[in-house]
Protein backbone atom coordinates (compact mmCIF):
# COMPACT_ATOMS: atom_id res chain seq x y z
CA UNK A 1 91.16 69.09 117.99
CA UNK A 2 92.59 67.61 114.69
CA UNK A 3 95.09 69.67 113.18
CA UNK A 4 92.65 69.72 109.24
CA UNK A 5 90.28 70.47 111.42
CA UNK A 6 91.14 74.02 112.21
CA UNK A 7 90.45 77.27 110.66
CA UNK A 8 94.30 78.32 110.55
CA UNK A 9 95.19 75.08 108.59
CA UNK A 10 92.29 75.74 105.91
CA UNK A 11 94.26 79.25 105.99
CA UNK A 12 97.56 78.01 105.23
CA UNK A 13 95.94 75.17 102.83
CA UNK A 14 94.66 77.84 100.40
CA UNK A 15 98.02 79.86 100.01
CA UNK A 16 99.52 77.56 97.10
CA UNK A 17 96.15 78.16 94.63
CA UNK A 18 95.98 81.34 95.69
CA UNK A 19 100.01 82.47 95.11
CA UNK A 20 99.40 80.93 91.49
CA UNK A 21 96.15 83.11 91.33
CA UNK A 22 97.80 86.37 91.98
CA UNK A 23 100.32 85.25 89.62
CA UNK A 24 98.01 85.46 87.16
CA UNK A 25 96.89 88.93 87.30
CA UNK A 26 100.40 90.09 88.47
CA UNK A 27 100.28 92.52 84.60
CA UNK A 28 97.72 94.68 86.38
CA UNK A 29 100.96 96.44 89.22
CA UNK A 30 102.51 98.17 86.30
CA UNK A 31 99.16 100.64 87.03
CA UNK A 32 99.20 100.49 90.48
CA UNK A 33 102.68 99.92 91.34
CA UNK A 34 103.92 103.11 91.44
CA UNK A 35 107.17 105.05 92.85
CA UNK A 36 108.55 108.35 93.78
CA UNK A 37 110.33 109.82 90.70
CA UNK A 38 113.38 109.30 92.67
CA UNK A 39 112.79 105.71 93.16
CA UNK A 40 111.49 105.82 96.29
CA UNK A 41 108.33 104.62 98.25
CA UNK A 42 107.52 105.09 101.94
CA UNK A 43 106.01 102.06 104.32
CA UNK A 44 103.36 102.18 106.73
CA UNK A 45 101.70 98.83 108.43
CA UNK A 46 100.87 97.07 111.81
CA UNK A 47 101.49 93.88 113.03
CA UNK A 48 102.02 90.74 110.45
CA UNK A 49 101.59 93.78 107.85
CA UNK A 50 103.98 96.08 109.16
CA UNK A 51 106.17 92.78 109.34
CA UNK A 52 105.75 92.28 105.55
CA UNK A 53 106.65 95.95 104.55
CA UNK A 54 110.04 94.62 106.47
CA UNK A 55 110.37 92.10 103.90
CA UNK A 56 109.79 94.36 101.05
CA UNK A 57 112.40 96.80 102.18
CA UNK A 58 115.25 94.20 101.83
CA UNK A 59 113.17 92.80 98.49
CA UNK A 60 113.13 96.37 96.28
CA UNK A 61 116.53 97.95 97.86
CA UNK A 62 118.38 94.77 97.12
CA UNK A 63 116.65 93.96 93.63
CA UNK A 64 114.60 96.40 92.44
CA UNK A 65 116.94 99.54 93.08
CA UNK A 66 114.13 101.17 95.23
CA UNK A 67 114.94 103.04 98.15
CA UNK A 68 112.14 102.41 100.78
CA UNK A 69 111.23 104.21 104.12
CA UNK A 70 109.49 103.37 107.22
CA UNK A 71 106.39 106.05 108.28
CA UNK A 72 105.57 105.86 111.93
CA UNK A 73 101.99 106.74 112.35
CA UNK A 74 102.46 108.36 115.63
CA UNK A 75 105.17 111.17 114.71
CA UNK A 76 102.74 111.91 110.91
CA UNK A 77 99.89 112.66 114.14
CA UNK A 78 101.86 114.51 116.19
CA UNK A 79 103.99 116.74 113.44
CA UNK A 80 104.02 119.77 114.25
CA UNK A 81 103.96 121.44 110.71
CA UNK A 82 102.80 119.78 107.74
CA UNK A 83 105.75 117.81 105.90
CA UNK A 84 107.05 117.36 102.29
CA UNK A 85 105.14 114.36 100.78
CA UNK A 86 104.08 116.26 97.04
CA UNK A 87 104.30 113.34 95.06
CA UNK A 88 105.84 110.81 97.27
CA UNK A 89 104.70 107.20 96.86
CA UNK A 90 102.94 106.03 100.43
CA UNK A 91 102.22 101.68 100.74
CA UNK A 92 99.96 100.78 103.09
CA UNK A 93 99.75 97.43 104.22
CA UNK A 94 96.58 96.26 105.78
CA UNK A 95 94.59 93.05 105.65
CA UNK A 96 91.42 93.86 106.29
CA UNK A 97 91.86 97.46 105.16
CA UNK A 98 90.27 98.85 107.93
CA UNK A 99 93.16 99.60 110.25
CA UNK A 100 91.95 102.87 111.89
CA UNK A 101 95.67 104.02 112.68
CA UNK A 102 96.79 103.39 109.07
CA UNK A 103 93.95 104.77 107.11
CA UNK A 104 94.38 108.28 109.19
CA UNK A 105 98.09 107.82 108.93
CA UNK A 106 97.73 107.72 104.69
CA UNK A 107 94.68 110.44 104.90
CA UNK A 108 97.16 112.64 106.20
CA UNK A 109 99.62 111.98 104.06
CA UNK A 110 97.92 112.11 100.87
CA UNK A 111 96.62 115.42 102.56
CA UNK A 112 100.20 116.60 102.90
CA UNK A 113 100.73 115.88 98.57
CA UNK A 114 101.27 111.85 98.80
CA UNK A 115 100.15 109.58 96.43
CA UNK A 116 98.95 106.07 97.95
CA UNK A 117 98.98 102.13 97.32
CA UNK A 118 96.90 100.26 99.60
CA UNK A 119 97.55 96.31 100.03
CA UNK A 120 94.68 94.39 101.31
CA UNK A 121 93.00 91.22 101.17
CA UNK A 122 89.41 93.06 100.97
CA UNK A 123 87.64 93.02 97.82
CA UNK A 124 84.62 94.55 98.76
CA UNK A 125 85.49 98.57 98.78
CA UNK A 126 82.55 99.57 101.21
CA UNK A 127 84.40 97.19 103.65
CA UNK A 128 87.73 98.76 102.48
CA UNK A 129 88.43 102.46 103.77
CA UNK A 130 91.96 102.03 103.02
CA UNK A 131 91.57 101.08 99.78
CA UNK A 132 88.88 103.85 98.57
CA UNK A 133 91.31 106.41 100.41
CA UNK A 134 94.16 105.28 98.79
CA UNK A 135 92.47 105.38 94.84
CA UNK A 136 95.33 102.26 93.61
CA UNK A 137 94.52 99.28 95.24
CA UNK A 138 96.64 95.89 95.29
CA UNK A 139 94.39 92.79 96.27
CA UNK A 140 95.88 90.27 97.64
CA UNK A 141 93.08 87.46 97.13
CA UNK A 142 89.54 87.16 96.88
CA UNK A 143 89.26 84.87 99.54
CA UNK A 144 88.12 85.74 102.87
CA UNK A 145 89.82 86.67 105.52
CA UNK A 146 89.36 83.74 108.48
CA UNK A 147 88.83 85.32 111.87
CA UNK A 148 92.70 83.77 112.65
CA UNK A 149 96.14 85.05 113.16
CA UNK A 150 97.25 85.77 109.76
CA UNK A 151 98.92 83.44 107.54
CA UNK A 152 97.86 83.36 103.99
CA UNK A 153 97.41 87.02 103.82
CA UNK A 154 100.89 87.47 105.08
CA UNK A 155 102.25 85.19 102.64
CA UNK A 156 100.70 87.16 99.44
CA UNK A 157 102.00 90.12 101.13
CA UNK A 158 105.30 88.71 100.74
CA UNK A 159 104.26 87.68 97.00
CA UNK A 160 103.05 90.98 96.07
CA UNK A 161 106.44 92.29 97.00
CA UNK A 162 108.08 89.84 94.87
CA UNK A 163 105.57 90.63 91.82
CA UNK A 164 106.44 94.61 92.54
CA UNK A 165 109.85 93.88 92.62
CA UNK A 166 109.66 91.76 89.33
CA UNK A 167 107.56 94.90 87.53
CA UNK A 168 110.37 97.24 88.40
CA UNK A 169 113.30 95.33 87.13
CA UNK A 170 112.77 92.17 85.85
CA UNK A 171 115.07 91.19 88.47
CA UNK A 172 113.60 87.48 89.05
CA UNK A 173 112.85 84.62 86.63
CA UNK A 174 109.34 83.10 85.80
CA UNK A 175 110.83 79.48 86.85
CA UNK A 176 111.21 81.39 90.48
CA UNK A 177 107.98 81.82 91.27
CA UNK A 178 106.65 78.53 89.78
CA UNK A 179 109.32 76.78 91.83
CA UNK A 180 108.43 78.43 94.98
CA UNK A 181 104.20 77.22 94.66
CA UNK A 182 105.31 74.28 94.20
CA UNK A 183 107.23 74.33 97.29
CA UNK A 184 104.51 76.24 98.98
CA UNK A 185 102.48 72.96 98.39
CA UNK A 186 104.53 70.59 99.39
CA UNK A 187 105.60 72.77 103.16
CA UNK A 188 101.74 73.05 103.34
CA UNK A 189 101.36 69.52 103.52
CA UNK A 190 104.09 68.40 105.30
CA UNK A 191 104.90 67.71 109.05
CA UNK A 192 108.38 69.56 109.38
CA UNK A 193 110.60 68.34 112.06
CA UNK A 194 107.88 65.26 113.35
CA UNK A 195 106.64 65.20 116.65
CA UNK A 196 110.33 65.18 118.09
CA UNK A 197 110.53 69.32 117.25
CA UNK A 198 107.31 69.72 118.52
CA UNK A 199 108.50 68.38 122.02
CA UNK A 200 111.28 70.57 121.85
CA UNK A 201 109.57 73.66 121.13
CA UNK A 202 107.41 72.45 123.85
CA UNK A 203 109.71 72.04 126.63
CA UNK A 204 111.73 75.79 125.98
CA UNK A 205 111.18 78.17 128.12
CA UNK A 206 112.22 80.98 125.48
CA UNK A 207 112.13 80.68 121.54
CA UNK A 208 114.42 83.31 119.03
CA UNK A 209 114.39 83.01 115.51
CA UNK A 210 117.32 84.96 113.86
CA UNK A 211 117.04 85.36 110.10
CA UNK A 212 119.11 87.90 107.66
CA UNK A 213 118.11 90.30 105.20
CA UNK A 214 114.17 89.26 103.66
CA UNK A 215 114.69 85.91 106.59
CA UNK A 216 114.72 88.44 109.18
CA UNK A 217 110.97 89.54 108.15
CA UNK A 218 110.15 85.70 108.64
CA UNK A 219 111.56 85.26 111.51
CA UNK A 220 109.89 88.48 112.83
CA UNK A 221 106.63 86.80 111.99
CA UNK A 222 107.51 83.43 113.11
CA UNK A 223 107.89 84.50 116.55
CA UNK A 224 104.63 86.78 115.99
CA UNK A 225 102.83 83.95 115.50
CA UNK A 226 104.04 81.35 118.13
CA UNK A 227 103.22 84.36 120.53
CA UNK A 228 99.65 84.37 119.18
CA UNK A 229 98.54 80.82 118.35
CA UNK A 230 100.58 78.78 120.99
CA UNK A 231 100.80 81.37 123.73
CA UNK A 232 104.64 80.93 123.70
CA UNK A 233 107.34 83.56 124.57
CA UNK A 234 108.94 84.09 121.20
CA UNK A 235 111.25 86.47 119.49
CA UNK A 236 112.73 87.83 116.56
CA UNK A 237 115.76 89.03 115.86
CA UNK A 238 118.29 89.78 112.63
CA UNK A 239 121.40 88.11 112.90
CA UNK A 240 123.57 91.25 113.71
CA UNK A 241 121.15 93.00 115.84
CA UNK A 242 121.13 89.29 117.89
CA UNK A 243 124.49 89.19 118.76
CA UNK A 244 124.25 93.03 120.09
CA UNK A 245 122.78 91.74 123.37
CA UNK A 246 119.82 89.31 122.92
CA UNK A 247 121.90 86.50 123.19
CA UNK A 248 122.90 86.80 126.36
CA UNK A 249 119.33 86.29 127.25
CA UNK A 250 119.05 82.38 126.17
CA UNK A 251 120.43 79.70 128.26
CA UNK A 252 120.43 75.86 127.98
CA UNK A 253 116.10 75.90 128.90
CA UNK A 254 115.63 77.83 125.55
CA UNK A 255 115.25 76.84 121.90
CA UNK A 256 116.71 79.37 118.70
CA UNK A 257 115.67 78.83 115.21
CA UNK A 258 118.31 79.55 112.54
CA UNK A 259 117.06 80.64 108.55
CA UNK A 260 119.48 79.60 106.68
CA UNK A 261 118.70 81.39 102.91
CA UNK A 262 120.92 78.21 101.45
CA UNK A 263 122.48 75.14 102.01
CA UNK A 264 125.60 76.53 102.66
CA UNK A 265 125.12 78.84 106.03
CA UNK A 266 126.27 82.33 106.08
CA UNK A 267 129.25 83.37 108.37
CA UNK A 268 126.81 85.72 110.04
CA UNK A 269 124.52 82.76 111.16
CA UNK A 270 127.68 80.34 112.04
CA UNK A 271 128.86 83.42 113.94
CA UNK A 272 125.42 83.22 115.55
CA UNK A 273 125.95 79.62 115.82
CA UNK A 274 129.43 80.10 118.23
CA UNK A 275 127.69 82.40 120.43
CA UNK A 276 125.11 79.87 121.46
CA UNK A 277 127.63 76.93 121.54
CA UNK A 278 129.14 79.17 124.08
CA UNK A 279 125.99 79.07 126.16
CA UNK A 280 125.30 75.98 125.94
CA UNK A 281 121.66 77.14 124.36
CA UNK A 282 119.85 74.62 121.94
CA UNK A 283 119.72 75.59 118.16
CA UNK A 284 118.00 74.50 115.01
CA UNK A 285 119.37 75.75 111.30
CA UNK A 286 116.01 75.92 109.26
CA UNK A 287 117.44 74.96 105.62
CA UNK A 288 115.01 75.72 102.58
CA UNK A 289 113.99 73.55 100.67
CA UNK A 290 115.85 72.12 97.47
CA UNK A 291 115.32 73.86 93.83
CA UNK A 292 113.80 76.88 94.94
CA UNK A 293 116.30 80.09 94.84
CA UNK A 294 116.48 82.64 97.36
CA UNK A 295 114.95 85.21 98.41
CA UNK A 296 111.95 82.37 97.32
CA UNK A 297 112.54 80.21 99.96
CA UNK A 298 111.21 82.40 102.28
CA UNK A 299 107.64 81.39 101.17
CA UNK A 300 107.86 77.71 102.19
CA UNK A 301 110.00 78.20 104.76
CA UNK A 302 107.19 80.26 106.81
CA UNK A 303 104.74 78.09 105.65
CA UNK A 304 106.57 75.97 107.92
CA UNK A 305 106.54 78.13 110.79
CA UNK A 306 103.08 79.29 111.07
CA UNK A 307 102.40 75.48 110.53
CA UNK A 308 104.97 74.19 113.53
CA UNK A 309 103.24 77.04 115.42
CA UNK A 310 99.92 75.50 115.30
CA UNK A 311 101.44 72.36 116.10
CA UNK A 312 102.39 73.08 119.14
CA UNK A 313 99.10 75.05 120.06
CA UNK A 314 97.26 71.91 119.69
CA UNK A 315 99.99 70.01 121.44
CA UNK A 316 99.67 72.76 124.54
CA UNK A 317 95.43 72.14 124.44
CA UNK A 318 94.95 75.28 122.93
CA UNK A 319 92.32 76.56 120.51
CA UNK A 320 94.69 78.55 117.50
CA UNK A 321 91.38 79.41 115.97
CA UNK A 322 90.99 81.72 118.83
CA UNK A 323 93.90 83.02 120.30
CA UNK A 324 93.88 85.69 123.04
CA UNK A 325 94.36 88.87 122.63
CA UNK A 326 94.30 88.87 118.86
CA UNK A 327 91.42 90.95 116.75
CA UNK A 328 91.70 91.41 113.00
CA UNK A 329 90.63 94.81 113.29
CA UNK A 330 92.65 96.08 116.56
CA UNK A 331 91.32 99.73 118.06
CA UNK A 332 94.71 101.76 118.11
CA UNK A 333 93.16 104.70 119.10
């Protein structure tokens, strides 16, 4: 199978027109957008979504002043007595938007006084229970969603968190998120790392890809989706919560992906960096591209991941247009 061929690069193709898209109508989230009185919000989401509300927590406590919390579905089911949410802001993440777990998780809640956001990539509301439920409605695209692991609609996740962040505070500049579709373009196309990284990813045994702060939600999904598309045993960790234990698990048979947010590495990754020089374990510092600012560079940066990813599924014979185990639409219960 040719890599254009797939249905997961025709995914990750589309994610530069449809970032400048979304761009567009960003004006619309100062309706939708909306936040505790205390400058709060609580985060609910599964899988590459639950992933992205990772991302925005770093995003709108570190720029946008918002404090953000995580809901676990299964302690709102099992409460015992009905808690506090009058007024409380409640995000729900969702692709498809019709996550059974999340859309009783937010009926609840709304139940219990909450006000919700839903963030989907459906734009047909008879397909979207979230949505209706939730009354305020952030669409990620109006393209379909491909039955593959998710890559574009994780990415606009990402972007909507930026946009949200940017409606809050003005914290970012416009030349930020031009700079970043253009490097969304150009990782899109390229072939990061040749055919010599492929090998290597090939021959590990174990991957780990350690990010900090908003890298940590990339690396989170990096591993997500080298476990999905490529059948590989992969991992992801934050730099500190790495070196608390996980890193005695990789030996000189593994590989461990570094995201650097600039040029110049962090102490916490070079500390990261010593700890597997120790071992004797193989490494790779992921730099982002030039002339795009952090936290920005996270977009091409996972572009390349999910790309390398379905790389090496084709390189392993397998079909990443239909990876086991994976559903859109997963029964939780």
């Amino acid at each position: 199978m040719n890599l254009r061929e797939t249905l997961t690069w025709r995914d990750i193709a589309e994610i530069p027109s449809l970032l400048e898209a979304f761009s567009a109508r960003a004006g619309a989230l100062g309706r939708t957008a909306v936040r505790s009185s205390d400058r709060t919000v609580y985060l609910v989401g599964r899988g590459s979504s639950g992933t992205a509300t990772l991302f925005a927590k770093y995003i709108w406590e570190e720029y946008a002043g918002t404090i953000t919390n995580f809901i676990h579905p299964h302690s709102i089911f099992e409460a015992r007595k009905p808690l506090n949410f009058r007024r409380a802001a409640v995000w729900a993440f969702s692709q498809s938007g019709r996550s059974q777990d999340i859309v009783a998780c937010l009926r609840r809640l709304m139940g219990w006084g909450a006000r919700g956001v839903a963030v989907t990539n459906e734009a047909d509301l008879k397909n979207n229970p979230l949505a209706r439920l939730a009354g305020r409605h952030i669409l990620l695209s109006g393209s379909k969603e491909l039955p593959v692991a998710a890559t574009k609609s994780f990415i606009l996740q990402l972007w909507a968190v930026l946009w949200t962040a940017q409606t809050w505070s003005r914290c970012f500049r416009p030349a930020d998120f031009r700079s970043a579709v253009k490097a969304a373009a150009a990782a899109a196309q390229e072939t990061y790392g040749g055919e010599e990284l492929v090998r290597r990813v090939k021959r590990a045994n174990m991957l780990g890809f350690v990010g900090r702060g908003p890298f940590n939600a990339v690396a989170e999904d990096s591993a997500l989706k080298f476990r999905e598309m490529a059948m590989a045993h992969a991992l992801g960790y934050s730099a500190a919560e790495f070196l608390h234990g996980p890193v005695g698990a990789y030996t000189k048979k593994d590989l461990v992906f570094l995201f650097s947010p600039s040029a110049a590495v962090p102490e916490d990754i070079k500390r990261v960096i010593k700890a597997l020089k120790e071992r004797g374990t193989p490494y790779k510092v992921v730099l982002p591209p030039r002339g795009v600012r952090f936290p920005f560079n996270c977009i091409p940066v996972d572009i390349r991941m999910k790309l390398l990813a379905l790389r090496l599924a084709l390189a392993k014979g397998l079909d990443p247009d239909n990876p086991r185990g994976l559903k859109k639409v997963t029964p939780t219960f």
